[in-house]
PDB file of N, CA and C in Angstrom:
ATOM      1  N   UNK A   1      16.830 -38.429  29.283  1.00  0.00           N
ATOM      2  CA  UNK A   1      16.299 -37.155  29.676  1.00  0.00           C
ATOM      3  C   UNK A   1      17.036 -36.690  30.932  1.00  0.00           C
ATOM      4  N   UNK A   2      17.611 -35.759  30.876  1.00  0.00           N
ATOM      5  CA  UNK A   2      18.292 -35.032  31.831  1.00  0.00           C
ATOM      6  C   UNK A   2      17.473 -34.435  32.974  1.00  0.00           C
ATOM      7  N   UNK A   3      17.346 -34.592  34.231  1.00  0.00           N
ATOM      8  CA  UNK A   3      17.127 -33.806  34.644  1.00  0.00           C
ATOM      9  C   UNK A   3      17.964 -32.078  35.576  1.00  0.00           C
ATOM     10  N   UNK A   4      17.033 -31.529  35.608  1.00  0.00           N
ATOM     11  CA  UNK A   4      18.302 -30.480  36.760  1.00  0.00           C
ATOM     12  C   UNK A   4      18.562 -30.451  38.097  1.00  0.00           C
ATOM     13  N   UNK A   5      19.393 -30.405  38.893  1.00  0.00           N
ATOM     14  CA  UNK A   5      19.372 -30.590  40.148  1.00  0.00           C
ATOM     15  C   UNK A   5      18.496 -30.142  41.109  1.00  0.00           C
ATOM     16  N   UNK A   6      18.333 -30.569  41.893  1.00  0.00           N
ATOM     17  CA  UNK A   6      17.112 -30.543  43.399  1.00  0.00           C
ATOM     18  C   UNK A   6      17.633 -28.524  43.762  1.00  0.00           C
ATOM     19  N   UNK A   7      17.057 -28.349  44.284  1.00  0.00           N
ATOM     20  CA  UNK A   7      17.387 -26.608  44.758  1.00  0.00           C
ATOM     21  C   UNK A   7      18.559 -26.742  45.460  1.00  0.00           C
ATOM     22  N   UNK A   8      18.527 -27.607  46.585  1.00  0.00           N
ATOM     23  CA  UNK A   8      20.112 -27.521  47.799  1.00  0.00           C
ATOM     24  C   UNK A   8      21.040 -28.438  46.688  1.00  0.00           C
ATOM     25  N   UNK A   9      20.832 -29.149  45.732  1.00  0.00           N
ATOM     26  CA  UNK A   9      22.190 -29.590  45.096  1.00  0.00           C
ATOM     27  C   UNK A   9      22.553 -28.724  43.933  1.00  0.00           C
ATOM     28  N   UNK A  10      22.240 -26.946  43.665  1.00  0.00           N
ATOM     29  CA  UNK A  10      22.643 -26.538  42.369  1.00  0.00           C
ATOM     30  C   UNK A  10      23.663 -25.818  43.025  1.00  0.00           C
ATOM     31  N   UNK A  11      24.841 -25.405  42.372  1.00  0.00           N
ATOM     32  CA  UNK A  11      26.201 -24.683  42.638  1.00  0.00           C
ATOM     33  C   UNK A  11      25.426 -23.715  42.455  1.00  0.00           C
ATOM     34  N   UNK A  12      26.348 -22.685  43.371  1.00  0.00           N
ATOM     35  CA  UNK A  12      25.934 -21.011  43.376  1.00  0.00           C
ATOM     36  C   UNK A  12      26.583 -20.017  42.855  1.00  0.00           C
ATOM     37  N   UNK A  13      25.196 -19.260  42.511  1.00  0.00           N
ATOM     38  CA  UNK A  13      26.020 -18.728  41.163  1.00  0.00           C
ATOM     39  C   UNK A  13      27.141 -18.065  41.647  1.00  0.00           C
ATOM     40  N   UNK A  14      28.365 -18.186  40.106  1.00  0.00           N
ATOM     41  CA  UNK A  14      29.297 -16.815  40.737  1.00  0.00           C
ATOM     42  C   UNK A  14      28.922 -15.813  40.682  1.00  0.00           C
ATOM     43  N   UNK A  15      29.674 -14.092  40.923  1.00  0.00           N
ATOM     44  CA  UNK A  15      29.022 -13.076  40.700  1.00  0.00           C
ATOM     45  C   UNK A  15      29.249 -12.728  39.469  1.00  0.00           C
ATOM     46  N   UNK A  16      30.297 -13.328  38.797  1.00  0.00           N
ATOM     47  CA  UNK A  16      30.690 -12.711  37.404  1.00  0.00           C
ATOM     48  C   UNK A  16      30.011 -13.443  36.473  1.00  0.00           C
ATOM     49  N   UNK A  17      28.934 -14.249  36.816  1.00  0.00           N
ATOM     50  CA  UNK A  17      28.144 -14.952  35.640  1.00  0.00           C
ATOM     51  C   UNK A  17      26.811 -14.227  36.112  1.00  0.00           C
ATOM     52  N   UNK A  18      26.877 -13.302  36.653  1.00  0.00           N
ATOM     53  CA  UNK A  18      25.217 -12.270  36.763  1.00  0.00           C
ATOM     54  C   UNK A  18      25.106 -12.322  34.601  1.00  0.00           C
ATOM     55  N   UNK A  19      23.688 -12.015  34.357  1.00  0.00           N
ATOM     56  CA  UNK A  19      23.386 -11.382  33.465  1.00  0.00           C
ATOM     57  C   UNK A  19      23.693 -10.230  33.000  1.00  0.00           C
ATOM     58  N   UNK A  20      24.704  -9.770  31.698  1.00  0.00           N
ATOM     59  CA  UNK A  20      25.093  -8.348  31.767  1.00  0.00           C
ATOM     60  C   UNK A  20      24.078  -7.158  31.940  1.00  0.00           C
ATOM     61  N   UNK A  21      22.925  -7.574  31.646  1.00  0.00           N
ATOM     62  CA  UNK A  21      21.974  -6.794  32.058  1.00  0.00           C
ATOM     63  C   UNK A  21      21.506  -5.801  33.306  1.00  0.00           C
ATOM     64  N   UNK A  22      22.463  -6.859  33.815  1.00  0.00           N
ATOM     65  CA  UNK A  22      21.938  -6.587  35.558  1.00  0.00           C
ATOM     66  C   UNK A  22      23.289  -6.382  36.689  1.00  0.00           C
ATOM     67  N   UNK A  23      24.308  -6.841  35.793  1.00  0.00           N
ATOM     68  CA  UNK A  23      25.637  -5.491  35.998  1.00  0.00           C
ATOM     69  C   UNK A  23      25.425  -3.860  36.225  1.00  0.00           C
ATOM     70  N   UNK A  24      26.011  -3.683  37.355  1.00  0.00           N
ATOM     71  CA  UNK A  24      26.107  -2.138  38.228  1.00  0.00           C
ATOM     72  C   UNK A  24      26.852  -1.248  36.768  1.00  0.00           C
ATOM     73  N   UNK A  25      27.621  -2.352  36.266  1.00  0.00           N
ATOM     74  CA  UNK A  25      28.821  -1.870  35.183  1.00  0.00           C
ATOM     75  C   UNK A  25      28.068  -1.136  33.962  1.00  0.00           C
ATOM     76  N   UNK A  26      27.261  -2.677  33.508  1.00  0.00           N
ATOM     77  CA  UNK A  26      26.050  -2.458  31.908  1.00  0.00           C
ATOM     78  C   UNK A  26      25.656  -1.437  32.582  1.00  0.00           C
ATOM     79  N   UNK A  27      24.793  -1.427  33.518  1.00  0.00           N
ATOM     80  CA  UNK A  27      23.448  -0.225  33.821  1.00  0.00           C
ATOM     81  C   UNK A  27      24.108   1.068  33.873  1.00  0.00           C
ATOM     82  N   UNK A  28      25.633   1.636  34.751  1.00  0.00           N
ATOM     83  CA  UNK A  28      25.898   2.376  34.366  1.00  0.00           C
ATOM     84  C   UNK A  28      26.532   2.926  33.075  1.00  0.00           C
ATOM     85  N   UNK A  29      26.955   1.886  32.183  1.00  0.00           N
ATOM     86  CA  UNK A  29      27.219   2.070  30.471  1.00  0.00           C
ATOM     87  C   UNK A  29      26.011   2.446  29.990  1.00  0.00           C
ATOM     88  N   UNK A  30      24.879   1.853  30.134  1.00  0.00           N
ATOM     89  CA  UNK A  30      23.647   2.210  29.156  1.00  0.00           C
ATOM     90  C   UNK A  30      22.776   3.725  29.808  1.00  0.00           C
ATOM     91  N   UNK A  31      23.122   3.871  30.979  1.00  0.00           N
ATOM     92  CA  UNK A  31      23.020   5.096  31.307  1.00  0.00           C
ATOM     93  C   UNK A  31      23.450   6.242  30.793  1.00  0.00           C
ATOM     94  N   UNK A  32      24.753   6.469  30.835  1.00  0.00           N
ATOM     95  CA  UNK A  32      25.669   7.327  29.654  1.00  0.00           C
ATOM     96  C   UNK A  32      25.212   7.027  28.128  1.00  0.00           C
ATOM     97  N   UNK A  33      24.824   5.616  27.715  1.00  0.00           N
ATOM     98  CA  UNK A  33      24.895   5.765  26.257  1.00  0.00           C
ATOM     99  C   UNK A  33      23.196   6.555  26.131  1.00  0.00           C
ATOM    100  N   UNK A  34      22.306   6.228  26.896  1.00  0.00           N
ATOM    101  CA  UNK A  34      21.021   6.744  26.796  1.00  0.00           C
ATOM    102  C   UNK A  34      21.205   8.201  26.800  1.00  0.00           C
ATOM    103  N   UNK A  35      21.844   8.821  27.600  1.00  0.00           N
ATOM    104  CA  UNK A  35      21.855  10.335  27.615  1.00  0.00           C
ATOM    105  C   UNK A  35      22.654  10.599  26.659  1.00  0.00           C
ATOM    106  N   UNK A  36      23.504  10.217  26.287  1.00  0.00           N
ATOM    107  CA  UNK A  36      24.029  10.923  24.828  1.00  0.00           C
ATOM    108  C   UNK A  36      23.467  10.474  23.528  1.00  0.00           C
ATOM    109  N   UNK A  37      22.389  10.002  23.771  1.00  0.00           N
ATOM    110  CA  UNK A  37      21.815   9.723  22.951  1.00  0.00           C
ATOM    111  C   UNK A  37      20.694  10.811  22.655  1.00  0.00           C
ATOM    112  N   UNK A  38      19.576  10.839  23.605  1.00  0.00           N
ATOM    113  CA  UNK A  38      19.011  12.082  23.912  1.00  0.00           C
ATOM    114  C   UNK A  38      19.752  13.359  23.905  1.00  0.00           C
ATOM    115  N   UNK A  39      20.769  13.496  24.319  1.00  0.00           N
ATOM    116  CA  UNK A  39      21.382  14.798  24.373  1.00  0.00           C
ATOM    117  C   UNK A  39      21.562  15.368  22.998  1.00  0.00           C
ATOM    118  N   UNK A  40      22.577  14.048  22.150  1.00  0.00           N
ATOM    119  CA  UNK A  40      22.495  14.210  20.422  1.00  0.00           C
ATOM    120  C   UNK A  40      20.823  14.710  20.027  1.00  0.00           C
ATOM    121  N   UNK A  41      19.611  14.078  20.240  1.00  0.00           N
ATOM    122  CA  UNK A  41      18.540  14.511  19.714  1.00  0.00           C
ATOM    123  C   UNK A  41      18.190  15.838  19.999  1.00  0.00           C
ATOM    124  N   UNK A  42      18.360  16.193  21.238  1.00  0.00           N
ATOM    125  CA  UNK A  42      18.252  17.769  21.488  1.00  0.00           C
ATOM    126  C   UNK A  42      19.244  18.855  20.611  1.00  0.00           C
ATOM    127  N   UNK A  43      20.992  18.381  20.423  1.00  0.00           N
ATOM    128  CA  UNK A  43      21.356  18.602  19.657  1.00  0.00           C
ATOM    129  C   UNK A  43      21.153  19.144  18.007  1.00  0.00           C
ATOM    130  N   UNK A  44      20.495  18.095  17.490  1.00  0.00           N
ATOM    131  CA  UNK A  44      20.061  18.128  16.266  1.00  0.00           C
ATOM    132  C   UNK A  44      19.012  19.154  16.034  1.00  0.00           C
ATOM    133  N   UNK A  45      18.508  20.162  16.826  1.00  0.00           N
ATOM    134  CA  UNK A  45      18.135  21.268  16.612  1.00  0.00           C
ATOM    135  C   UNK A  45      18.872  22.219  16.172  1.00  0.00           C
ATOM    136  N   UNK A  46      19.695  22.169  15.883  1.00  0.00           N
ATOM    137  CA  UNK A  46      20.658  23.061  15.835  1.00  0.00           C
ATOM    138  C   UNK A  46      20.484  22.800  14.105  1.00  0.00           C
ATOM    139  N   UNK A  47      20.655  22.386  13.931  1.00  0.00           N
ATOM    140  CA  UNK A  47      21.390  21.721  12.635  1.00  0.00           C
ATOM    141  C   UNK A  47      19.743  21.453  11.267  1.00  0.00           C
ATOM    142  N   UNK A  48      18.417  21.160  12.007  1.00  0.00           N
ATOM    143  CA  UNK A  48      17.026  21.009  11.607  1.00  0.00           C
ATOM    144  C   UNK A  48      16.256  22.298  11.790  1.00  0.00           C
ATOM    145  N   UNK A  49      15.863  22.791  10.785  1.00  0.00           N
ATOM    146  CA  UNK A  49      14.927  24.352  11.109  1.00  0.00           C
ATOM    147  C   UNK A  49      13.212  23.952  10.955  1.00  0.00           C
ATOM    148  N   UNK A  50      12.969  24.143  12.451  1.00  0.00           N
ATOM    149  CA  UNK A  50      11.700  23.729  12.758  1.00  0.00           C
ATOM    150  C   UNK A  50      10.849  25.184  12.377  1.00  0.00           C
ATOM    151  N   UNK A  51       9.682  24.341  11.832  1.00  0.00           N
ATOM    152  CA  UNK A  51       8.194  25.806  11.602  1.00  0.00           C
ATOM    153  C   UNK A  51       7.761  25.504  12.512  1.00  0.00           C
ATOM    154  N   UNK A  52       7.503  26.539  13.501  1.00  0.00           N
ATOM    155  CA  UNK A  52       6.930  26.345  14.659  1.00  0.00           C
ATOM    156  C   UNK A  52       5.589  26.716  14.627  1.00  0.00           C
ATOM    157  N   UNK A  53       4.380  26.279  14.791  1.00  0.00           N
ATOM    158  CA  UNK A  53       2.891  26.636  14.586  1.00  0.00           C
ATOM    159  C   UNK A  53       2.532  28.007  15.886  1.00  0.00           C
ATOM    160  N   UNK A  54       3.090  27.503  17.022  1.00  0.00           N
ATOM    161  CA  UNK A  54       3.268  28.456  18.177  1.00  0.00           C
ATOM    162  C   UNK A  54       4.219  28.923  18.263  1.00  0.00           C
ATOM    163  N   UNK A  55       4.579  29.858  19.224  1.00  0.00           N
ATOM    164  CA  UNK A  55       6.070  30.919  19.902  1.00  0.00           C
ATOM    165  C   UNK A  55       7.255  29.703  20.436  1.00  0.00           C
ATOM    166  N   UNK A  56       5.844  29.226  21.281  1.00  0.00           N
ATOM    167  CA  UNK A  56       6.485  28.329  22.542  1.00  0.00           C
ATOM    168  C   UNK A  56       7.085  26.780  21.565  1.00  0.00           C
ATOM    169  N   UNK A  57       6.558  26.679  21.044  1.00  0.00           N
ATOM    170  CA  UNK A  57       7.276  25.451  20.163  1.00  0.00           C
ATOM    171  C   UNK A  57       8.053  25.823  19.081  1.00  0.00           C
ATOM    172  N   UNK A  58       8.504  27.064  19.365  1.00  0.00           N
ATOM    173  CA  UNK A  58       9.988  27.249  18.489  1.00  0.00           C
ATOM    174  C   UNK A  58      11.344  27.252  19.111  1.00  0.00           C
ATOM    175  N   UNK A  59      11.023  27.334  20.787  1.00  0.00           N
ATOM    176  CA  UNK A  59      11.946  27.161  21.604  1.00  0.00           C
ATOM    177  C   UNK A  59      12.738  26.123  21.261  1.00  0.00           C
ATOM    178  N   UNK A  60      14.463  26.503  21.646  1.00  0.00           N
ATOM    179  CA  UNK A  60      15.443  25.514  21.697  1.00  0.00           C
ATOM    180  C   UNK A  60      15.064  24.575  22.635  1.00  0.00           C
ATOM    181  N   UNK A  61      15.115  23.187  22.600  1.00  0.00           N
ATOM    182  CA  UNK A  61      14.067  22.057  23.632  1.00  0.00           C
ATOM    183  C   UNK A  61      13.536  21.519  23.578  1.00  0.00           C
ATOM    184  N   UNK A  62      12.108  22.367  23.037  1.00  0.00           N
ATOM    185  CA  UNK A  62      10.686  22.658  23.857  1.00  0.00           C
ATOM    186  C   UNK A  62      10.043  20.998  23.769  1.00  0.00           C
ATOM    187  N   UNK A  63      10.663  20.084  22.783  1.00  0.00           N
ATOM    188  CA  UNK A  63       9.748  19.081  23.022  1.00  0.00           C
ATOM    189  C   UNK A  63      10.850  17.838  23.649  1.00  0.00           C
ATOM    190  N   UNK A  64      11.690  18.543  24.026  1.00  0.00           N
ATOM    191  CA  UNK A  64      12.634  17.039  25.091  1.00  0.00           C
ATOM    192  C   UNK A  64      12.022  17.582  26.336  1.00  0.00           C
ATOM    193  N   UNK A  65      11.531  19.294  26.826  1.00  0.00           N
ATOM    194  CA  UNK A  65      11.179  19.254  27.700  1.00  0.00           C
ATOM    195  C   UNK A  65       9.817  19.200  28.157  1.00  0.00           C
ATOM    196  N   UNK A  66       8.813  19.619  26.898  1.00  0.00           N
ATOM    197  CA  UNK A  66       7.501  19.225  27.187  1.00  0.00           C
ATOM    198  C   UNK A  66       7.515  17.462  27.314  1.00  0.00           C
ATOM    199  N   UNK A  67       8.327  16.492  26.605  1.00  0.00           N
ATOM    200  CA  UNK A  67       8.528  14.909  26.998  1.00  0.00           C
ATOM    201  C   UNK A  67       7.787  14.529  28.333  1.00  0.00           C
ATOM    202  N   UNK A  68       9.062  15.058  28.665  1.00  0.00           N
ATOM    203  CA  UNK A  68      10.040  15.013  30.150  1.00  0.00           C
ATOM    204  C   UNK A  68       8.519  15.314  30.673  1.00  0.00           C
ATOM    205  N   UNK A  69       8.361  16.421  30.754  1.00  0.00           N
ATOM    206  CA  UNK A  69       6.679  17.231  31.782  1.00  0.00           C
ATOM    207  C   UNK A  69       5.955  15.994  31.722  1.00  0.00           C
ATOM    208  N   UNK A  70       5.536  16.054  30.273  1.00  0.00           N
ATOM    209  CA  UNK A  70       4.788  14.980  29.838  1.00  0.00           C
ATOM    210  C   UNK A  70       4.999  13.668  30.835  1.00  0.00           C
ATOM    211  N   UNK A  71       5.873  13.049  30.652  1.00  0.00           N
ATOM    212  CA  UNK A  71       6.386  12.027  31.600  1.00  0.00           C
ATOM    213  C   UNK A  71       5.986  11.640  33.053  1.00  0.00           C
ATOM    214  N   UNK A  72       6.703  13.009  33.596  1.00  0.00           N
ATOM    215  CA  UNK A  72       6.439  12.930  34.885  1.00  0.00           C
ATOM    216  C   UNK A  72       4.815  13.211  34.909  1.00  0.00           C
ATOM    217  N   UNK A  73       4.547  14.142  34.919  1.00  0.00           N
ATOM    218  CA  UNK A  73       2.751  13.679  34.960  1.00  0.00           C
ATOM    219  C   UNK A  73       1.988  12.901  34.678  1.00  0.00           C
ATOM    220  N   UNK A  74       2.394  11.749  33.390  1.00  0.00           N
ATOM    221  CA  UNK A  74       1.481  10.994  33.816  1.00  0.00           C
ATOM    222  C   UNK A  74       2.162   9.551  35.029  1.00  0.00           C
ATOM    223  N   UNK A  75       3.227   9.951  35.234  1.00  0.00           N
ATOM    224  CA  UNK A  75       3.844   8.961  36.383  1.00  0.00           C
ATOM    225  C   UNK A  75       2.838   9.474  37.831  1.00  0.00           C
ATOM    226  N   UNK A  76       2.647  10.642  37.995  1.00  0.00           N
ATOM    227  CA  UNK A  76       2.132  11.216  39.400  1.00  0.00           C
ATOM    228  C   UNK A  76       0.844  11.044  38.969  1.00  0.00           C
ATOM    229  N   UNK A  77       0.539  11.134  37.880  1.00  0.00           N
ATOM    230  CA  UNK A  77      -1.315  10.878  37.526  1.00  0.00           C
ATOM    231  C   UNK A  77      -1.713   9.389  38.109  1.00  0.00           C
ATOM    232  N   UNK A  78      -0.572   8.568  37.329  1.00  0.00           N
ATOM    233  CA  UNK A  78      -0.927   7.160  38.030  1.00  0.00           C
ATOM    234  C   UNK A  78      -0.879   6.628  39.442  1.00  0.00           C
ATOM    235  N   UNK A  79       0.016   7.457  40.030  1.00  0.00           N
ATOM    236  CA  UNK A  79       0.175   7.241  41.655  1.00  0.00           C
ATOM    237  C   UNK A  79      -1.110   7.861  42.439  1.00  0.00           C
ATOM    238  N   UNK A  80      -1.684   9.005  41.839  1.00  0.00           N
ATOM    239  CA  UNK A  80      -2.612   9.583  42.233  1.00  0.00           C
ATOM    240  C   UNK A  80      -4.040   8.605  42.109  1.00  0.00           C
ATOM    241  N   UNK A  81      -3.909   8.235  40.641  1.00  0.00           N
ATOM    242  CA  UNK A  81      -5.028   7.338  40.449  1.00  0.00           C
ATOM    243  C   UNK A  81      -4.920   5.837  41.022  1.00  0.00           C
ATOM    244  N   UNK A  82      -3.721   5.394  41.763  1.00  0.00           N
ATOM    245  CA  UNK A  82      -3.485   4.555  42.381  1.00  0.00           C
ATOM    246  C   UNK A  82      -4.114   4.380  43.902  1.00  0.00           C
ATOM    247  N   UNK A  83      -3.690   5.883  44.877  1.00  0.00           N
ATOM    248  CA  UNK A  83      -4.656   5.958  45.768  1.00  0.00           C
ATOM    249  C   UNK A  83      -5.954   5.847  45.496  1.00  0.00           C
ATOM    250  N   UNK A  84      -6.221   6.682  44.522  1.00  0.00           N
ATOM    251  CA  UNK A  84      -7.966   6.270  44.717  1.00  0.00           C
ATOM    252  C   UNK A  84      -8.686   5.310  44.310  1.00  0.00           C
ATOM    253  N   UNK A  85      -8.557   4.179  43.219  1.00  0.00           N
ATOM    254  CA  UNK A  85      -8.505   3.054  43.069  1.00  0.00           C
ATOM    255  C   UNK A  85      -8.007   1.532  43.991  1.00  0.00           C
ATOM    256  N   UNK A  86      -7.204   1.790  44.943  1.00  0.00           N
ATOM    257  CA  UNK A  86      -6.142   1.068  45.789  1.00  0.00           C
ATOM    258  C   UNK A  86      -7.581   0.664  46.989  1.00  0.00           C
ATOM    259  N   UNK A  87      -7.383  -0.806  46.925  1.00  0.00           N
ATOM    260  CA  UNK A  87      -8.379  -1.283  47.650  1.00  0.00           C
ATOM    261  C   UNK A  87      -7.839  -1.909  49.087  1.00  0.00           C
ATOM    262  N   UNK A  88      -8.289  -2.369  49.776  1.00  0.00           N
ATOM    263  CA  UNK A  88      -7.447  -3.164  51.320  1.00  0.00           C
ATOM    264  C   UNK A  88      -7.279  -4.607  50.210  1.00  0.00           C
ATOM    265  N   UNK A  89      -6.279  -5.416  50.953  1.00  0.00           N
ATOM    266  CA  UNK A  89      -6.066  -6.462  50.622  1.00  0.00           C
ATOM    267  C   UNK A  89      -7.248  -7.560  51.172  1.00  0.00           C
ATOM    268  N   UNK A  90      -7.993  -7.642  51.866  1.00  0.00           N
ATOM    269  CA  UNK A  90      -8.885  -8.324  52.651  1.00  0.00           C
ATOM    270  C   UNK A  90     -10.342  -8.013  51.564  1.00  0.00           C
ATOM    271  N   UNK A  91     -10.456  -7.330  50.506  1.00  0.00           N
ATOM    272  CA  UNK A  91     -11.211  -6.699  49.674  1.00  0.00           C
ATOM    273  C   UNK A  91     -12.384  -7.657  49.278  1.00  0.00           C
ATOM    274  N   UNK A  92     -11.794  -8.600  48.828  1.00  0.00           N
ATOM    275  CA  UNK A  92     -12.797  -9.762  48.490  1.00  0.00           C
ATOM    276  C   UNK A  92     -13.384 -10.817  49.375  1.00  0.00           C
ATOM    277  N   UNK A  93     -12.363 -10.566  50.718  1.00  0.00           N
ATOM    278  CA  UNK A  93     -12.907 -11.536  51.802  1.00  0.00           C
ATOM    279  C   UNK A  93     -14.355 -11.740  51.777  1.00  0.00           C
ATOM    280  N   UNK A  94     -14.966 -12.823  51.959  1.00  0.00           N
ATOM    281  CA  UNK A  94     -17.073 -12.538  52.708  1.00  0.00           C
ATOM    282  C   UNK A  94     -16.634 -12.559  54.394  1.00  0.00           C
ATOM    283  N   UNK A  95     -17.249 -12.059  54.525  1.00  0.00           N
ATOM    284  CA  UNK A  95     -17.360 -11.554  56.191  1.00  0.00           C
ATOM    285  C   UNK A  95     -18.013 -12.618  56.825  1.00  0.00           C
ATOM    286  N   UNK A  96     -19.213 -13.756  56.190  1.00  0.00           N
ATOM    287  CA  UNK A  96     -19.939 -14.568  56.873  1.00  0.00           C
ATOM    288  C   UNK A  96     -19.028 -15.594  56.837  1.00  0.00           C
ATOM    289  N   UNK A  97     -17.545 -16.217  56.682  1.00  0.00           N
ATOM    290  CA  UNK A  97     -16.929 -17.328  56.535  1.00  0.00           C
ATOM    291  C   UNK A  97     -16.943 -18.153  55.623  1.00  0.00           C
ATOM    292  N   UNK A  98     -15.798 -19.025  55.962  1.00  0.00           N
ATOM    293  CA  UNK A  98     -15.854 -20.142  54.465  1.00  0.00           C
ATOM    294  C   UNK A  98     -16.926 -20.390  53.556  1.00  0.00           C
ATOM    295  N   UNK A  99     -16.716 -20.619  52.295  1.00  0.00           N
ATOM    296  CA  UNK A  99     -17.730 -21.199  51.453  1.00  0.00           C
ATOM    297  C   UNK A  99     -18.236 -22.238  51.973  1.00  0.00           C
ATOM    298  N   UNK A 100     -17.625 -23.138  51.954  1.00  0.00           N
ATOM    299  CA  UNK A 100     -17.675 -24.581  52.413  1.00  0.00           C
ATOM    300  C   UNK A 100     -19.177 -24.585  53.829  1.00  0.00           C
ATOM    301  N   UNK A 101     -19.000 -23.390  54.248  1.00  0.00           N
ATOM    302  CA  UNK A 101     -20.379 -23.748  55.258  1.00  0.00           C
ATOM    303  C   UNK A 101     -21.738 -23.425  54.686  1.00  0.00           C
ATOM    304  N   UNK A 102     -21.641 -22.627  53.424  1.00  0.00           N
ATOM    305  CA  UNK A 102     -23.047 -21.873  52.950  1.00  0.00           C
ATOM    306  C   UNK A 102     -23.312 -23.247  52.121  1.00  0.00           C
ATOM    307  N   UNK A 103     -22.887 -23.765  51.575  1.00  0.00           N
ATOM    308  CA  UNK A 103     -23.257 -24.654  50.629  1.00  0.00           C
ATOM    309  C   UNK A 103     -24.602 -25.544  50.952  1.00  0.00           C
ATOM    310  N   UNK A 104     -25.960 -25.963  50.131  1.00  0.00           N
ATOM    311  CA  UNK A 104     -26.753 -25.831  50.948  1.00  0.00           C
ATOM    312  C   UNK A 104     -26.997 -27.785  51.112  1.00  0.00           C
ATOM    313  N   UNK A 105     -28.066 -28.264  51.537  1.00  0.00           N
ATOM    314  CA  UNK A 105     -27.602 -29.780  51.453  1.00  0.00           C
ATOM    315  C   UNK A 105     -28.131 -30.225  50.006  1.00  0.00           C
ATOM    316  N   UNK A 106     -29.163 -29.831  48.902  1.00  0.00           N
ATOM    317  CA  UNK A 106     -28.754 -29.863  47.822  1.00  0.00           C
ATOM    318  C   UNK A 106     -27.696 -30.451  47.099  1.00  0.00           C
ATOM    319  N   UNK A 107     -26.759 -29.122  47.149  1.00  0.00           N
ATOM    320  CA  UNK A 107     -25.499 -29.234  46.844  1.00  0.00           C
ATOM    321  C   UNK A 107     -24.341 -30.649  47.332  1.00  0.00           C
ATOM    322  N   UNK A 108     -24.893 -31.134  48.459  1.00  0.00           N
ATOM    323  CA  UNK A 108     -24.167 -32.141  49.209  1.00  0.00           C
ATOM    324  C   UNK A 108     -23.723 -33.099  48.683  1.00  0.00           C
ATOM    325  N   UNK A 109     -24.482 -33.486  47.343  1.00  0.00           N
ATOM    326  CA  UNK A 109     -24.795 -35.064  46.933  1.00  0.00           C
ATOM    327  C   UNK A 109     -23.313 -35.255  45.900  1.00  0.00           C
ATOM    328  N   UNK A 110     -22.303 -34.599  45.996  1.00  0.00           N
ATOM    329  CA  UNK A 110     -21.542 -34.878  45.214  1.00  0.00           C
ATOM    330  C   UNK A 110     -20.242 -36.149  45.482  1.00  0.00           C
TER     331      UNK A 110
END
């Protein structure tokens, strides 16, 4: 059974064995490929003849940019609902001190 080395005896990593994932390089490749990706879907209006039930949803767009709206609101909904939910970290503290002192002598016999 193998084990792996102690923390101060593992070699460090190089930089070119990062995860491509987490390459400045990948992230900016999948950046470009994401938007032309989306961009093609907005595209394809062109080419698809939508029945629009409303005015406003016959617009060239209207639903990459209602998304998008979509999106960002509920990102600011959650930050919003974050303040008011958002407790102190000390939240659960008891104010009268350790457990260990309430315990009653009952409890002692263990």
């Amino acid at each position: 059974m193998s084990r792996s080395p102690r923390p101060e005896q593992r070699p460090e990593p190089r930089p070119d064995s990062d995860h491509w994932l987490v390459r400045p390089r990948s992230i900016r490749l999948m950046w470009w490929i994401f938007g032309a990706i989306l961009a093609l879907t907005v595209a394809g209006q062109l080419f698809v003849h939508f029945h629009a039930y409303f005015k406003v949803d016959g617009w060239f767009g209207f639903y990459a940019i209602y998304g998008f709206v979509t999106c960002v609101a509920m990102v600011v909904g959650a930050k919003l609902l974050g303040f008011v939910l958002k407790r102190p970290d000390d939240y659960y503290a008891d104010d009268t001190g350790p457990v260990s002192e309430h315990v009653g002598e009952d409890d002692q016999h263990v």
